[in-house]
N, C-alpha and C. Protein backbone atom coordinates (compact mmCIF):
# COMPACT_ATOMS: atom_id res chain seq x y z
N UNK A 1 0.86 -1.17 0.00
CA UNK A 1 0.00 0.00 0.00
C UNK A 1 0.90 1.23 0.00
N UNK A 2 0.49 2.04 -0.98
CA UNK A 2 1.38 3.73 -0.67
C UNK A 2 0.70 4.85 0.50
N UNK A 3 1.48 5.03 1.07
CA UNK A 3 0.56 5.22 1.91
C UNK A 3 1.89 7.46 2.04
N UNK A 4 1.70 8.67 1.79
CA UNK A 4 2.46 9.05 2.11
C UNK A 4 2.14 10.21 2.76
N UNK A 5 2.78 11.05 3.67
CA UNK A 5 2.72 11.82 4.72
C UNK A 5 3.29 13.04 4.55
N UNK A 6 2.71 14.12 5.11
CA UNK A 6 2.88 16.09 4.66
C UNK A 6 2.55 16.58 5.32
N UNK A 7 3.03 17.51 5.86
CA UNK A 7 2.77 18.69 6.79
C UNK A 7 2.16 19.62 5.55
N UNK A 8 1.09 20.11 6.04
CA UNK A 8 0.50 21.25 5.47
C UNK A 8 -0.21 22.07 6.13
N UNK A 9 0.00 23.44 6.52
CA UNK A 9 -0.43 24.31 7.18
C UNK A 9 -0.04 23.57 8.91
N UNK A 10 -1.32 23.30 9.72
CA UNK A 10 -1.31 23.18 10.78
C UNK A 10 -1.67 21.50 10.87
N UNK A 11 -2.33 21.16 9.65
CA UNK A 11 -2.37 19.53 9.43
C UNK A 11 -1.46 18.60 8.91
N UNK A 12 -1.21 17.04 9.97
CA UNK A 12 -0.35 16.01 9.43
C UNK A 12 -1.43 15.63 8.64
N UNK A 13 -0.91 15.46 7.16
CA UNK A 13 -1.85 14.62 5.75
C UNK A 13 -1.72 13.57 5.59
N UNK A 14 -2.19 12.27 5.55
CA UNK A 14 -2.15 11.01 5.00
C UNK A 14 -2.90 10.71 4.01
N UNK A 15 -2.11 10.71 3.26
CA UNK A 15 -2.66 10.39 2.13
C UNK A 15 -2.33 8.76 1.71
N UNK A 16 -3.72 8.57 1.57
CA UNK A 16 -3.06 6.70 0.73
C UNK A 16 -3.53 6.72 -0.66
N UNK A 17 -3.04 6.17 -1.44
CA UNK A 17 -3.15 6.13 -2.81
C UNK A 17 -3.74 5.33 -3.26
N UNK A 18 -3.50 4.15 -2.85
CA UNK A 18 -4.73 2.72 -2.70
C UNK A 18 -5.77 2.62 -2.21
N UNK A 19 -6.43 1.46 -2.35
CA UNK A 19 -7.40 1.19 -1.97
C UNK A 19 -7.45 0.58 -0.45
N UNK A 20 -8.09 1.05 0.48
CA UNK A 20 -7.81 0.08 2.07
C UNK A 20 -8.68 -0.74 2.29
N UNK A 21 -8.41 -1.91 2.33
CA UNK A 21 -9.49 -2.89 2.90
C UNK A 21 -8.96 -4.02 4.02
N UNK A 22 -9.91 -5.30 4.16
CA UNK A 22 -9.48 -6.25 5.06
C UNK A 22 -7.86 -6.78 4.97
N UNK A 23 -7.69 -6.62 3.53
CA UNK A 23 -6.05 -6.81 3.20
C UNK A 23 -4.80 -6.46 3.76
N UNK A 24 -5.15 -4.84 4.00
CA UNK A 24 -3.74 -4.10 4.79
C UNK A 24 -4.09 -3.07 5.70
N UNK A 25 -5.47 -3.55 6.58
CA UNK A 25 -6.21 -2.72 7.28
C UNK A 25 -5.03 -2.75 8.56
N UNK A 26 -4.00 -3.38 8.63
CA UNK A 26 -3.05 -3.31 9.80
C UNK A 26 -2.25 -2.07 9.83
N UNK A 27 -2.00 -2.35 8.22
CA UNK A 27 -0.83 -1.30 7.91
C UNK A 27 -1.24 0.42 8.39
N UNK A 28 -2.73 0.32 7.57
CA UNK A 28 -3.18 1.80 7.41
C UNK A 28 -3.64 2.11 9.14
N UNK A 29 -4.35 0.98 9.73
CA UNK A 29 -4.13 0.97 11.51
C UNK A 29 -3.03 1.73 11.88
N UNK A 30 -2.22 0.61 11.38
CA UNK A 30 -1.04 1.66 12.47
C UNK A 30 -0.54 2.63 12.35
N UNK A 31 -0.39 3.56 11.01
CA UNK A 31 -0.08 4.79 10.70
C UNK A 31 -1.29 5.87 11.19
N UNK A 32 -2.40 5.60 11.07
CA UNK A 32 -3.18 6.73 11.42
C UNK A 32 -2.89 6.74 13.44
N UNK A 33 -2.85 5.32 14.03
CA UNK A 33 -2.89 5.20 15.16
C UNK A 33 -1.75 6.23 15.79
N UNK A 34 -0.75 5.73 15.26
CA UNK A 34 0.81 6.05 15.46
C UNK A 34 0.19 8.11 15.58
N UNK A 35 -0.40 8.43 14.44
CA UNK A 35 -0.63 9.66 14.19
C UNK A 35 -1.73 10.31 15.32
N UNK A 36 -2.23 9.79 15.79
CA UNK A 36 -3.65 10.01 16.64
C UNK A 36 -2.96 10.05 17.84
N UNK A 37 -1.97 9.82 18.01
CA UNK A 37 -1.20 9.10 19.79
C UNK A 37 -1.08 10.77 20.80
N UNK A 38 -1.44 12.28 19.82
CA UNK A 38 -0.92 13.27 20.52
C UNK A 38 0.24 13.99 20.07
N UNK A 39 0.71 12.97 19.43
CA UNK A 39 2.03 13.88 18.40
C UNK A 39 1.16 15.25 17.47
N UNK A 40 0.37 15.11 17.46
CA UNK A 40 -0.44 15.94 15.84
C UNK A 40 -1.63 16.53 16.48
N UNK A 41 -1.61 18.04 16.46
CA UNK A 41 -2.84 18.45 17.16
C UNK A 41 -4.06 18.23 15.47
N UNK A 42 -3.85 18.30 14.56
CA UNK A 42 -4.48 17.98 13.52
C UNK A 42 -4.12 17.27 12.72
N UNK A 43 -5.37 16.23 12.36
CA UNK A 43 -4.72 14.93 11.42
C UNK A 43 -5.91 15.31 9.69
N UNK A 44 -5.51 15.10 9.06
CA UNK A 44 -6.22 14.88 7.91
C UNK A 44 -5.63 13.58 6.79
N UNK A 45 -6.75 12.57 6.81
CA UNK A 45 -6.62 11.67 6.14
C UNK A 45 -6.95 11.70 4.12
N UNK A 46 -6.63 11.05 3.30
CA UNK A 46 -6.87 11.40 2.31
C UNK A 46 -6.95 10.39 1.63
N UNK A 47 -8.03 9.64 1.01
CA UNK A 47 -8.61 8.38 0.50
C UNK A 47 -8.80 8.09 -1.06
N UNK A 48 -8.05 8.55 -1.53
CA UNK A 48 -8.18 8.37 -3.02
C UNK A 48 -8.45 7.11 -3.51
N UNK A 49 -7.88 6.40 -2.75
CA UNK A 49 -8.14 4.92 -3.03
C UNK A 49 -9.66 3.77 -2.90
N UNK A 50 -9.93 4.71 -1.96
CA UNK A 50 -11.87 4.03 -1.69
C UNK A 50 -12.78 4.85 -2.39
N UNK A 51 -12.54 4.39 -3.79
CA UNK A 51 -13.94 5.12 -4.81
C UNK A 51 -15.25 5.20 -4.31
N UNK A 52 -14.91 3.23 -4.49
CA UNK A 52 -16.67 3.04 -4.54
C UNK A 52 -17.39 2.33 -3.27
N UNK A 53 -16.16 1.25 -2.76
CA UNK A 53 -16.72 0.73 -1.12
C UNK A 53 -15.82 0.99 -0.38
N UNK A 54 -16.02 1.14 1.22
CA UNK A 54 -14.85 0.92 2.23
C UNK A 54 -15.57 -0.37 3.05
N UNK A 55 -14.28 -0.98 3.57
CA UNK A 55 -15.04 -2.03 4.19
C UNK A 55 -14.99 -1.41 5.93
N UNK A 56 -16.03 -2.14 6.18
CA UNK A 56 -16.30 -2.05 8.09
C UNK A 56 -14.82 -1.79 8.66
N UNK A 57 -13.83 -2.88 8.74
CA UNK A 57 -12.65 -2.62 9.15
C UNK A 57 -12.10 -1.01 9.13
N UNK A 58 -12.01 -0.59 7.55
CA UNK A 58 -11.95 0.73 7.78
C UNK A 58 -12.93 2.22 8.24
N UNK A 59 -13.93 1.93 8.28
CA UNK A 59 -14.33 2.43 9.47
C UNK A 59 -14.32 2.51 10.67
N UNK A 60 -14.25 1.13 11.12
CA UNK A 60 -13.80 1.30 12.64
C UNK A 60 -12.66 1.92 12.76
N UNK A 61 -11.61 1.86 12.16
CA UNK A 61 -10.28 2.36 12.31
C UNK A 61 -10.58 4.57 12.13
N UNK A 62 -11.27 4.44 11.41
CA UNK A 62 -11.54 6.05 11.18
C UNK A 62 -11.80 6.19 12.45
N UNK A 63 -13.26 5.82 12.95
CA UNK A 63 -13.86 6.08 13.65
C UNK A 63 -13.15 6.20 15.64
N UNK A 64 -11.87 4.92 15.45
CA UNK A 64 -10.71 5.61 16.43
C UNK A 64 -10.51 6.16 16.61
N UNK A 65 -9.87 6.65 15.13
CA UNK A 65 -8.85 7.93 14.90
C UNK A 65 -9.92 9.23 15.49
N UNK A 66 -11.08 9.55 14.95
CA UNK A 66 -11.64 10.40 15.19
C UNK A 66 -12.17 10.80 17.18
N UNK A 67 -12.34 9.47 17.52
CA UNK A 67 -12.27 9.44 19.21
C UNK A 67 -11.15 9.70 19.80
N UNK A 68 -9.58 9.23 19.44
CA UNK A 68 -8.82 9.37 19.99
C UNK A 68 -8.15 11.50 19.71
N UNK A 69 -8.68 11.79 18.90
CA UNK A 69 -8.53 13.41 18.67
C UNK A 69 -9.27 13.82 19.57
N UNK A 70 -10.69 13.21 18.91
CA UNK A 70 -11.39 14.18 20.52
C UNK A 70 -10.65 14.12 21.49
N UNK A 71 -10.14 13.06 22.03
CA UNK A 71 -10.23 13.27 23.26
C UNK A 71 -8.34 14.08 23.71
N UNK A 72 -8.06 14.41 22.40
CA UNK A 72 -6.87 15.04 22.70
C UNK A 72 -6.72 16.44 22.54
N UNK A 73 -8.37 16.79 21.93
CA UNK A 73 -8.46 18.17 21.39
C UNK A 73 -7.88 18.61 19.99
N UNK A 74 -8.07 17.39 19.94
CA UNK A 74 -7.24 17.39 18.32
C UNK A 74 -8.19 18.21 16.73
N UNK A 75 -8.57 17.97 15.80
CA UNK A 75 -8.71 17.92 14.45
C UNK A 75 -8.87 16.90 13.84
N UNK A 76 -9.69 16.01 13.41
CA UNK A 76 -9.97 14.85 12.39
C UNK A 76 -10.25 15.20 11.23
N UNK A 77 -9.76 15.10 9.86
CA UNK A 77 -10.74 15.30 9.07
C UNK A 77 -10.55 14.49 7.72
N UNK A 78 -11.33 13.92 6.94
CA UNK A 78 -11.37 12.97 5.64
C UNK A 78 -11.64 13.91 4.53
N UNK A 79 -10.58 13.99 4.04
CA UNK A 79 -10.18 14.80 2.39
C UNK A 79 -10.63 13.24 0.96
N UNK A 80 -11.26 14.34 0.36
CA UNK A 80 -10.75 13.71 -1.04
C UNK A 80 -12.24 12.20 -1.12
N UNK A 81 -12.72 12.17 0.04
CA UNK A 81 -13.63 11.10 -0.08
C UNK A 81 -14.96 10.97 -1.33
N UNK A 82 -15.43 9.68 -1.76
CA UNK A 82 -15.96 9.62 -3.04
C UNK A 82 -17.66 10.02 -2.85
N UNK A 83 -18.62 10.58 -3.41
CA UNK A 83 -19.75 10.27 -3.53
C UNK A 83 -20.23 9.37 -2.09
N UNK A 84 -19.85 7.77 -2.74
CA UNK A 84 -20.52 6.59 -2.71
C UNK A 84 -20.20 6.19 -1.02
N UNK A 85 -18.73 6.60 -1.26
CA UNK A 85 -17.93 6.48 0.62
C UNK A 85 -19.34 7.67 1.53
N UNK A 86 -19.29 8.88 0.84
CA UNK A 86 -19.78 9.37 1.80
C UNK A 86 -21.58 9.10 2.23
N UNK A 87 -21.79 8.59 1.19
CA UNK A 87 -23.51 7.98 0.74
C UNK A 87 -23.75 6.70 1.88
N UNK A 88 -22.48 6.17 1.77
CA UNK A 88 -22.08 4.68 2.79
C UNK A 88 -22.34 5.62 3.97
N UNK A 89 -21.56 6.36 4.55
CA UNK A 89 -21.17 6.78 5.86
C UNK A 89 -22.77 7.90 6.49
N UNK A 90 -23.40 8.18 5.65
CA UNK A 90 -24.58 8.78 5.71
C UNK A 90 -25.50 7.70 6.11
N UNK A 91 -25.94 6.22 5.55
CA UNK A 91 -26.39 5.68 5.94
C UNK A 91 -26.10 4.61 7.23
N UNK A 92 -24.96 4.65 7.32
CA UNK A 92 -24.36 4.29 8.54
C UNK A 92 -24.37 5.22 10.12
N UNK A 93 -25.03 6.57 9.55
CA UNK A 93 -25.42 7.53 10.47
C UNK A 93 -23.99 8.05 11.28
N UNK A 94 -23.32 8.19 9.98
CA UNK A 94 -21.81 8.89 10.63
C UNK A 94 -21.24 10.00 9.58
N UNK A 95 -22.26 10.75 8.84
CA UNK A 95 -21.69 11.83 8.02
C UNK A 95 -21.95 13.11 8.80
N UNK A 96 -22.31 13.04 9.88
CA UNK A 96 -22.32 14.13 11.18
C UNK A 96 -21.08 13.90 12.05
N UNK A 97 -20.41 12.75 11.97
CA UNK A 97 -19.66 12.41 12.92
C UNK A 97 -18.05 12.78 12.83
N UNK A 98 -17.98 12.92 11.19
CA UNK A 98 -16.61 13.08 10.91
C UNK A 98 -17.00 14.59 9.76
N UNK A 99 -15.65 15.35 10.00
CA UNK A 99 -15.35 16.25 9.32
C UNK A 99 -14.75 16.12 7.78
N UNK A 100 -15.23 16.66 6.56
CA UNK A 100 -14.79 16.27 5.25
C UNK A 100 -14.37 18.27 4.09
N UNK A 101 -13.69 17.34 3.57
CA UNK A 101 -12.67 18.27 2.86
C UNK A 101 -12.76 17.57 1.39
N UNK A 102 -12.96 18.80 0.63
CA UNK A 102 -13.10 18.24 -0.97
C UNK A 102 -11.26 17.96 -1.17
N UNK A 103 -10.89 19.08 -0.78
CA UNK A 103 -9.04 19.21 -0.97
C UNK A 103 -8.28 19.55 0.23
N UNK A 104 -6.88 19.57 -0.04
CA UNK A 104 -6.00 19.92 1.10
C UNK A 104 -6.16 21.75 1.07
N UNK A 105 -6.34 22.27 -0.01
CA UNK A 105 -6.53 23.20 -0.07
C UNK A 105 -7.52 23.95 0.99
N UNK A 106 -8.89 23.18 1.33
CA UNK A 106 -9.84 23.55 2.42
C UNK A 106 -9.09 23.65 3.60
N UNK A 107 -8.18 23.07 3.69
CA UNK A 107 -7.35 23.10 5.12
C UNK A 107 -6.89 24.29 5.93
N UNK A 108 -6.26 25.12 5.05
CA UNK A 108 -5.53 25.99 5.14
C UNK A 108 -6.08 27.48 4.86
C-alpha cells in the first residue's frame, strides 16, 4: 500500500493512494494510530483509493482515529472522499460524525 505523509499548514496529511481494505487494514491501523497518539494536534486523512466501497474494518479504524482526537483536542478530518464512501457513511449515520474536505486546499 502507498501510503504518504505532509505537513501542510497546521495539518499532518495522510494520504493513501490505494485502496484500504481487510487486506492491509493493519498497515493503514497503524499509521493513522501512530498519528492520533498526541504527536499531531491535527490529522487529515486522504482516501483516493476508496472510490466506490470501504469495508467495516476501515471504518472502525476512522472512527478511532476520530475518538482518539477528541479526546486530545485534536482535528480529524477525511479529504478527497468519493460520492458513494460518503452515501455509505450517511447511511451508517456517521456523516455528522466526521469532518470532510473536498481538498488539502480547504485546510488551510
Amino acid at each position: 500500500m502507498d501510503i504518504f505523509t505532509r505537513e501542510v499548514g497546521q495539518y499532518h496529511i495522510i494520504e493513501v493512494a490505494d485502496k484500504v481494505d481487510l487486506y492491509n487494514i493493519k498497515e493503514f491501523r497503524k499509521i493513522i494510530y501512530e498519528a492520533a497518539d498526541g504527536r499531531y494536534g491535527h490529522i487529515a486523512v486522504e482516501l483516493r483509493g476508496n472510490t466506490y466501497e470501504m469495508d467495516s474494518s476501515v471504518i472502525s479504524a476512522l472512527i478511532s482515529v476520530q475518538k482518539k482526537m477528541e479526546a486530545n483536542r485534536g482535528t480529524f478530518v477525511i479529504i478527497n472522499i468519493s460520492e458513494d464512501i460518503q452515501s455509505l457513511l450517511k447511511l451508517a449515520g456517521l456523516s455528522d460524525y466526521f469532518k470532510f474536505c473536498e481538498d488539502v486546499e480547504q485546510l488551510v
